[in-house]
C-alpha atoms as a PDB file:
ATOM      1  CA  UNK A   1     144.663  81.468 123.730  1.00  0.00           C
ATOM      2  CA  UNK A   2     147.480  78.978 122.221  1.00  0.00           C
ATOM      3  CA  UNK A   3     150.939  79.467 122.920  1.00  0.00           C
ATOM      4  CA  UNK A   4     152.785  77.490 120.398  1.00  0.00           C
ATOM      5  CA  UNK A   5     156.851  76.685 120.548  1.00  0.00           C
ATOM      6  CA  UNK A   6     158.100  74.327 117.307  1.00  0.00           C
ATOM      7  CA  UNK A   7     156.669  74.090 114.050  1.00  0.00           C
ATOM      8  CA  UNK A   8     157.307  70.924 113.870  1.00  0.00           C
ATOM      9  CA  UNK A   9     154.441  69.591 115.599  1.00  0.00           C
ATOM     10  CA  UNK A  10     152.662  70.413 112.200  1.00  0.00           C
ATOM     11  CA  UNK A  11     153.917  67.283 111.163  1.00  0.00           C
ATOM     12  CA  UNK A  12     152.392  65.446 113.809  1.00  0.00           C
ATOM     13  CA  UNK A  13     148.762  65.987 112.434  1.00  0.00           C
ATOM     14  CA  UNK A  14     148.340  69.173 115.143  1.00  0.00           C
ATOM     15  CA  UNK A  15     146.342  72.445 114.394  1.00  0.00           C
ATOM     16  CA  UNK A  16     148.288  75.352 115.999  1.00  0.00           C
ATOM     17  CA  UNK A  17     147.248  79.042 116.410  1.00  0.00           C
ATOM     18  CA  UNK A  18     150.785  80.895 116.906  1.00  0.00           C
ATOM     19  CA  UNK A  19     151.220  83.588 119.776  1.00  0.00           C
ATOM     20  CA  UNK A  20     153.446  86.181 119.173  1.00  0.00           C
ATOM     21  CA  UNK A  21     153.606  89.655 121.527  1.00  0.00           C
ATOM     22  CA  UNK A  22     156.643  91.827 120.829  1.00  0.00           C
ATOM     23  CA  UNK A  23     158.285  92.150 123.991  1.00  0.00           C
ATOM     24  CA  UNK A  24     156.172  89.703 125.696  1.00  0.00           C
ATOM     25  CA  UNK A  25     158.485  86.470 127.552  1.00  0.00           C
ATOM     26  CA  UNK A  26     157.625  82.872 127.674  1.00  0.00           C
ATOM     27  CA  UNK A  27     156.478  82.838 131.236  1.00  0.00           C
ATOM     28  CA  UNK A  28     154.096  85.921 130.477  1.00  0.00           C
ATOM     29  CA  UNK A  29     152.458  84.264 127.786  1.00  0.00           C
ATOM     30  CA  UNK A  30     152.222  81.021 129.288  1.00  0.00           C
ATOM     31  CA  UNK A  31     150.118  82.747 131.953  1.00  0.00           C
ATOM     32  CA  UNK A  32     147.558  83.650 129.835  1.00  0.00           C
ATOM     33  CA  UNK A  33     147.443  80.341 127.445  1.00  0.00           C
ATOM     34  CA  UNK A  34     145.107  77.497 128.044  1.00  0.00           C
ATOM     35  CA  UNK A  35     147.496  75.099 125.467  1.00  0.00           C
ATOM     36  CA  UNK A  36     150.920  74.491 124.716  1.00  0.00           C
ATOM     37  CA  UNK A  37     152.176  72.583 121.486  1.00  0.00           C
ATOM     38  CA  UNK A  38     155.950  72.375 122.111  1.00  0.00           C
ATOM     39  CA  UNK A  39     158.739  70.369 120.633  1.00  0.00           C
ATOM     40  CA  UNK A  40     161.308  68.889 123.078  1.00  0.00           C
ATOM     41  CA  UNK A  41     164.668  68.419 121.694  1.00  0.00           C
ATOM     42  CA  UNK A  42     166.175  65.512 123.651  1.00  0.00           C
ATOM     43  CA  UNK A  43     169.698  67.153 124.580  1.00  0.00           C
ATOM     44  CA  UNK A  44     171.740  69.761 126.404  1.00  0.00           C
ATOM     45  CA  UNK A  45     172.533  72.920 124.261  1.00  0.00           C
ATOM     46  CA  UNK A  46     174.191  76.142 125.936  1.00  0.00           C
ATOM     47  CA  UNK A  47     172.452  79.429 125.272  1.00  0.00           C
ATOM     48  CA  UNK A  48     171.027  82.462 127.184  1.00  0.00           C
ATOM     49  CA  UNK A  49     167.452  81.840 127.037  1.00  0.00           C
ATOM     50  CA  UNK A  50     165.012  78.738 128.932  1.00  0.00           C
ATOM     51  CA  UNK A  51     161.714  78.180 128.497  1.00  0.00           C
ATOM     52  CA  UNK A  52     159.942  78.141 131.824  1.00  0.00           C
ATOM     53  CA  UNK A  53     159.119  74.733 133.496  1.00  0.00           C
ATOM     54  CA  UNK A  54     155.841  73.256 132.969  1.00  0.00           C
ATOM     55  CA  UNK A  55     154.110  73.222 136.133  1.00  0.00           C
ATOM     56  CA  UNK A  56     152.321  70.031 136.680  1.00  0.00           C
ATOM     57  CA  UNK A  57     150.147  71.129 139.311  1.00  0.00           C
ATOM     58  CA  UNK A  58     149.034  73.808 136.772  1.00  0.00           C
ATOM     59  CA  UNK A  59     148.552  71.702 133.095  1.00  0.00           C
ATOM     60  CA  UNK A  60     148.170  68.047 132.148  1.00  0.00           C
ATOM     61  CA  UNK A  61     150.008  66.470 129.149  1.00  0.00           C
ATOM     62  CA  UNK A  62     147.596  65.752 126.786  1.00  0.00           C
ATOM     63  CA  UNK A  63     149.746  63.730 123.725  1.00  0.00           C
ATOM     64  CA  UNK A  64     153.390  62.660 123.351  1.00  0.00           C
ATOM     65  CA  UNK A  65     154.743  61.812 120.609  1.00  0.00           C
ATOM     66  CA  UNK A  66     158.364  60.766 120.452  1.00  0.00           C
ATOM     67  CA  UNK A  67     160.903  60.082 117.651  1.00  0.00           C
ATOM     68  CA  UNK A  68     164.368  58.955 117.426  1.00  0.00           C
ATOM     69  CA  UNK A  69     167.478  60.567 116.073  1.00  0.00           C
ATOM     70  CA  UNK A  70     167.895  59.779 112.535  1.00  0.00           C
ATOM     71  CA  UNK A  71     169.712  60.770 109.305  1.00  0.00           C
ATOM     72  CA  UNK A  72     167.724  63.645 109.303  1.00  0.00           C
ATOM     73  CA  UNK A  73     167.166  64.666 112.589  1.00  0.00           C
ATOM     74  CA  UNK A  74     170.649  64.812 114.949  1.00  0.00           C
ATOM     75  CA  UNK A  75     168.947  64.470 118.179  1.00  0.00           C
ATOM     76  CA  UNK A  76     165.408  62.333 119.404  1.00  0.00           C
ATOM     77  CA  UNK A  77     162.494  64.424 119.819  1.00  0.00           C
ATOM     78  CA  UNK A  78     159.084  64.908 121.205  1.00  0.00           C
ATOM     79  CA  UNK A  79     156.014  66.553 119.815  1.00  0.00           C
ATOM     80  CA  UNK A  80     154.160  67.744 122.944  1.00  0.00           C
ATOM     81  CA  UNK A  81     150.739  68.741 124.052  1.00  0.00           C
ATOM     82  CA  UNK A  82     149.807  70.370 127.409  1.00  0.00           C
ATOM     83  CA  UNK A  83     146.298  71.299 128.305  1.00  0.00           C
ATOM     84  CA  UNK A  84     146.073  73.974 131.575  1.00  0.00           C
ATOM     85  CA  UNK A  85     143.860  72.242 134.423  1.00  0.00           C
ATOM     86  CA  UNK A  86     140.296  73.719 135.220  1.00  0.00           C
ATOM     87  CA  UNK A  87     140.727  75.372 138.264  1.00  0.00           C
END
């Protein structure tokens, strides 16, 4: 199973299978994916909702991919992905 955040990794050549469970929260399906494709948006923003930390002990970053803020993007970004370790 594949729990993708950000579409944007699309445009970093990546395949991603989407993972959507009404109800379901981030941590829940994080428990039960083997990969993560996420895109990290390089600055503070208020809100009500965090995505869990990524647990190193747990998954290894495979690829990261970072880009600068530019005309078109307000902030730098990354293009991430994390691979869960074999037990």
């Amino acid at each position: 199973m594949t729990f993708t955040l950000g579409s944007g990794a699309r445009t970093a050549g990546y395949q991603l299978a989407a993972f959507d469970q009404i109800g379901s929260t981030n941590a829940e399906a994080m428990s039960r994916a083997d990969k993560i494709y996420i895109t990290r948006v390089h600055t503070v923003i208020e809100g009500d909702t965090d995505f869990p930390v990524i647990q190193e002990s747990q998954w290894q970053l495979i690829s990261n991919l970072d880009f600068p803020a530019d005309a078109k993007h307000a902030y730098a970004y990354s293009f991430q992905l994390w691979q869960r370790k074999k037990s």
